[in-house]
C-alpha atoms as a PDB file:
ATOM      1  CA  UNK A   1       3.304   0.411 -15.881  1.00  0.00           C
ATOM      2  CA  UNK A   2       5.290  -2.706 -14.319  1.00  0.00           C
ATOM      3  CA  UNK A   3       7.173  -2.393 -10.931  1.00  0.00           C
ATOM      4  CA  UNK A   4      10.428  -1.457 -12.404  1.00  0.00           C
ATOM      5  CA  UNK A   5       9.045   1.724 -14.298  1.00  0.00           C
ATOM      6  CA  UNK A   6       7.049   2.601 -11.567  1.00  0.00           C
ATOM      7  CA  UNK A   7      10.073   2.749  -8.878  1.00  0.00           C
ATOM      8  CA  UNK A   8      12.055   4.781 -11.699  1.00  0.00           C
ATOM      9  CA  UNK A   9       9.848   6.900 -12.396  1.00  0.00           C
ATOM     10  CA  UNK A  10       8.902   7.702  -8.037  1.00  0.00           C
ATOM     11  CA  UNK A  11      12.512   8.061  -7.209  1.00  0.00           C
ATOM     12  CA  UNK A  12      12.829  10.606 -10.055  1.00  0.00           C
ATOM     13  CA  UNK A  13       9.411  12.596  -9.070  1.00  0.00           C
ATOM     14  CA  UNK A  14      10.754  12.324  -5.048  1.00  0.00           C
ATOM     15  CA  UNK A  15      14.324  13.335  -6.208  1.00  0.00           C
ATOM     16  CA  UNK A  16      12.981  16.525  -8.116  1.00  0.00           C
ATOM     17  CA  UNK A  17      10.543  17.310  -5.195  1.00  0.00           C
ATOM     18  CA  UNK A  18      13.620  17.137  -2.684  1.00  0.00           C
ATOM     19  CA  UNK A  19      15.705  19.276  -4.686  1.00  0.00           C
ATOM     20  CA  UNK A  20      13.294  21.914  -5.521  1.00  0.00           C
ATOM     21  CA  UNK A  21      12.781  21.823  -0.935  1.00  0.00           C
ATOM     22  CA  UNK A  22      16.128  21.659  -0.686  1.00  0.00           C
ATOM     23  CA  UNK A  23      17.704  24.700  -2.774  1.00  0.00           C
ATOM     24  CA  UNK A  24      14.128  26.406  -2.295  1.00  0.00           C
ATOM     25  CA  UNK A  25      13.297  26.724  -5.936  1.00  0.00           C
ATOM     26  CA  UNK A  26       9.462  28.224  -6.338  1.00  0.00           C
ATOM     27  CA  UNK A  27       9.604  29.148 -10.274  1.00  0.00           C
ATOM     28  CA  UNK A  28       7.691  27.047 -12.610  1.00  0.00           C
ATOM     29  CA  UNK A  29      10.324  27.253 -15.439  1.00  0.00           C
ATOM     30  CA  UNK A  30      12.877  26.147 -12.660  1.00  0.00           C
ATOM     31  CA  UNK A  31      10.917  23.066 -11.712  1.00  0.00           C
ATOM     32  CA  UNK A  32      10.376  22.032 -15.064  1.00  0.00           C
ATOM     33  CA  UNK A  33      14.121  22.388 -15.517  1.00  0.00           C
ATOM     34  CA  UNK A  34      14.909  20.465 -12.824  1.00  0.00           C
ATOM     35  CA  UNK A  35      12.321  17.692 -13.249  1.00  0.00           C
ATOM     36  CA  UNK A  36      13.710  17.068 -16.785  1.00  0.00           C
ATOM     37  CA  UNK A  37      18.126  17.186 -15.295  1.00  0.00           C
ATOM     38  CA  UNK A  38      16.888  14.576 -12.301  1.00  0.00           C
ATOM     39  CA  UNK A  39      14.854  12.447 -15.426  1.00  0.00           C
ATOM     40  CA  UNK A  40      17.811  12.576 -17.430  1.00  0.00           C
ATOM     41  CA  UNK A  41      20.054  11.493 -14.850  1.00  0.00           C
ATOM     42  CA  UNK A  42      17.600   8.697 -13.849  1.00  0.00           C
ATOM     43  CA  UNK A  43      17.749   7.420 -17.576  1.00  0.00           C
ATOM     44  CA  UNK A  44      21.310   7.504 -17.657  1.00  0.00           C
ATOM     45  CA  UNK A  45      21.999   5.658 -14.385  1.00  0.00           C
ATOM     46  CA  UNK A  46      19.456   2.787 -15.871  1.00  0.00           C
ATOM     47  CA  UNK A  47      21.711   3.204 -19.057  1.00  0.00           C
ATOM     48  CA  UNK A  48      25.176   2.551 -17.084  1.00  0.00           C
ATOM     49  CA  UNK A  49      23.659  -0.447 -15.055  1.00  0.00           C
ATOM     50  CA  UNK A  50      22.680  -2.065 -18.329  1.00  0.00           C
ATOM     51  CA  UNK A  51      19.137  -1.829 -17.559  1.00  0.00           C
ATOM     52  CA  UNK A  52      16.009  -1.815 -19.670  1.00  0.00           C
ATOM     53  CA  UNK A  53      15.213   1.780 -20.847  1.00  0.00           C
ATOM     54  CA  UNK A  54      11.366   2.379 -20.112  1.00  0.00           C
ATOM     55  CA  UNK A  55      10.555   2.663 -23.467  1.00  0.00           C
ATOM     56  CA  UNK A  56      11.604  -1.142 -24.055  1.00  0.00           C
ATOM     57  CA  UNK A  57       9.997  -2.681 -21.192  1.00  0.00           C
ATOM     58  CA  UNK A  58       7.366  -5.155 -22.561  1.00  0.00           C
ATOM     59  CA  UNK A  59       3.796  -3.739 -21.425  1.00  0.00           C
ATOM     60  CA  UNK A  60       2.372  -4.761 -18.296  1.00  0.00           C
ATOM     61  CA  UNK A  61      -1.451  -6.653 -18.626  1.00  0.00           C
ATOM     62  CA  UNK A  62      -4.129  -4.134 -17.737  1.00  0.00           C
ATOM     63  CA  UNK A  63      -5.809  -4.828 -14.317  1.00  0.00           C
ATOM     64  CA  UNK A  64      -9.261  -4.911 -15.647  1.00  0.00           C
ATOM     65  CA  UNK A  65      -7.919  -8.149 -18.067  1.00  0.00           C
ATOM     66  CA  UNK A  66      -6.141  -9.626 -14.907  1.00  0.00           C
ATOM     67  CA  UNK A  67      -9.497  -9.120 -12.285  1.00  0.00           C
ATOM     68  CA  UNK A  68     -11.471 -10.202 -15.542  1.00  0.00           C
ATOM     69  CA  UNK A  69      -9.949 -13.656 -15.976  1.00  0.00           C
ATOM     70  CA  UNK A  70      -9.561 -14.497 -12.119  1.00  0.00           C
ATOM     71  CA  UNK A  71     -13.274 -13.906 -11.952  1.00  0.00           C
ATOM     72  CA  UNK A  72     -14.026 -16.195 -14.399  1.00  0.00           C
ATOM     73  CA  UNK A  73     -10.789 -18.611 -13.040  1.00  0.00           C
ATOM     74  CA  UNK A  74     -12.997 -18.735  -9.409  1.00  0.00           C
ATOM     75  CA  UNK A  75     -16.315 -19.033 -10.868  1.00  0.00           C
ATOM     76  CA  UNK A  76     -15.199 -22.268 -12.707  1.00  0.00           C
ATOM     77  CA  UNK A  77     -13.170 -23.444  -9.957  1.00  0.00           C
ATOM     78  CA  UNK A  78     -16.836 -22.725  -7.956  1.00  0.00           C
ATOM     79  CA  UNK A  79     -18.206 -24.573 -11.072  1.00  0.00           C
ATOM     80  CA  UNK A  80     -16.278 -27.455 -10.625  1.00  0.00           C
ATOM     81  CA  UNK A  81     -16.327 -27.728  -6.769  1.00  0.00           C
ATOM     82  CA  UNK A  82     -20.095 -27.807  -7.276  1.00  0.00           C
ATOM     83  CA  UNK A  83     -20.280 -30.767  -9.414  1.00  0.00           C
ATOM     84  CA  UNK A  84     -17.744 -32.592  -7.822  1.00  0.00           C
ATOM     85  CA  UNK A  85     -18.114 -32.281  -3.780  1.00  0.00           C
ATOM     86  CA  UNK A  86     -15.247 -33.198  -1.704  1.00  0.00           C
ATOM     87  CA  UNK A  87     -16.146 -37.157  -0.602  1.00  0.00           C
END
Protein backbone atom coordinates (compact mmCIF):
# COMPACT_ATOMS: atom_id res chain seq x y z
CA UNK A 1 0.00 0.00 0.00
CA UNK A 2 1.72 3.44 -1.16
CA UNK A 3 1.42 6.66 1.01
CA UNK A 4 -1.59 7.96 -0.69
CA UNK A 5 -3.80 4.77 0.05
CA UNK A 6 -2.52 4.50 3.29
CA UNK A 7 -3.55 8.24 4.45
CA UNK A 8 -7.08 7.45 2.73
CA UNK A 9 -7.65 4.68 4.08
CA UNK A 10 -6.42 6.15 8.19
CA UNK A 11 -8.50 9.21 7.83
CA UNK A 12 -11.48 6.98 6.93
CA UNK A 13 -10.76 4.28 9.90
CA UNK A 14 -10.11 7.65 12.41
CA UNK A 15 -13.27 9.34 10.89
CA UNK A 16 -15.51 6.17 11.61
CA UNK A 17 -13.85 5.71 15.09
CA UNK A 18 -14.72 9.50 15.92
CA UNK A 19 -18.14 9.22 14.86
CA UNK A 20 -19.04 6.03 16.45
CA UNK A 21 -17.30 8.26 20.10
CA UNK A 22 -19.01 10.98 19.11
CA UNK A 23 -22.86 9.95 18.64
CA UNK A 24 -21.98 6.95 21.12
CA UNK A 25 -22.84 4.16 18.76
CA UNK A 26 -21.92 0.54 20.54
CA UNK A 27 -23.89 -1.89 17.96
CA UNK A 28 -21.89 -3.93 15.64
CA UNK A 29 -24.40 -3.61 12.71
CA UNK A 30 -24.18 0.25 13.41
CA UNK A 31 -20.42 0.36 13.10
CA UNK A 32 -20.32 -1.58 10.13
CA UNK A 33 -22.87 0.86 8.74
CA UNK A 34 -21.04 3.63 9.51
CA UNK A 35 -17.57 2.38 8.51
CA UNK A 36 -18.94 1.65 4.99
CA UNK A 37 -21.11 5.77 4.75
CA UNK A 38 -17.51 7.42 6.04
CA UNK A 39 -15.66 4.85 3.14
CA UNK A 40 -18.04 5.91 0.69
CA UNK A 41 -17.72 9.42 1.35
CA UNK A 42 -13.88 9.08 1.40
CA UNK A 43 -14.11 7.53 -2.22
CA UNK A 44 -16.23 10.14 -3.41
CA UNK A 45 -14.23 13.13 -2.12
CA UNK A 46 -11.03 11.36 -4.00
CA UNK A 47 -13.59 11.12 -6.97
CA UNK A 48 -14.47 15.06 -6.94
CA UNK A 49 -10.71 16.08 -6.52
CA UNK A 50 -9.89 14.05 -9.61
CA UNK A 51 -7.82 11.74 -7.72
CA UNK A 52 -6.68 8.19 -8.31
CA UNK A 53 -9.33 5.70 -6.99
CA UNK A 54 -7.37 3.02 -4.83
CA UNK A 55 -8.13 0.42 -6.99
CA UNK A 56 -6.00 2.17 -9.87
CA UNK A 57 -3.04 3.10 -7.98
CA UNK A 58 -0.06 1.19 -9.52
CA UNK A 59 1.23 -1.34 -6.70
CA UNK A 60 3.76 -0.30 -4.38
CA UNK A 61 7.29 -2.72 -4.41
CA UNK A 62 7.16 -5.09 -1.47
CA UNK A 63 9.67 -4.19 1.33
CA UNK A 64 11.31 -7.51 1.40
CA UNK A 65 12.29 -6.76 -2.68
CA UNK A 66 13.35 -3.14 -1.64
CA UNK A 67 15.67 -4.36 1.76
CA UNK A 68 16.64 -7.32 -0.69
CA UNK A 69 18.29 -5.24 -3.41
CA UNK A 70 19.87 -2.49 -1.03
CA UNK A 71 21.58 -5.39 0.64
CA UNK A 72 23.03 -6.56 -2.25
CA UNK A 73 23.44 -2.53 -3.59
CA UNK A 74 25.88 -2.11 -0.13
CA UNK A 75 27.56 -5.32 -0.33
CA UNK A 76 28.85 -4.42 -3.88
CA UNK A 77 29.41 -0.94 -3.07
CA UNK A 78 31.56 -2.82 0.07
CA UNK A 79 32.82 -4.97 -2.89
CA UNK A 80 34.05 -2.29 -4.76
CA UNK A 81 35.45 -0.06 -1.92
CA UNK A 82 37.50 -3.16 -1.12
CA UNK A 83 39.23 -3.49 -4.32
CA UNK A 84 39.66 -0.06 -4.93
CA UNK A 85 40.84 1.83 -1.53
CA UNK A 86 40.53 5.47 -1.37
CA UNK A 87 44.40 6.76 -2.39
Amino acid sequence: MGSTELAANLFRATQTEEKLRRENLRSKETAGRIHHDVGRKVRQTIRELGGTMPENLPAVESIKKVQSREKKRLKDEQKRELQNPPA
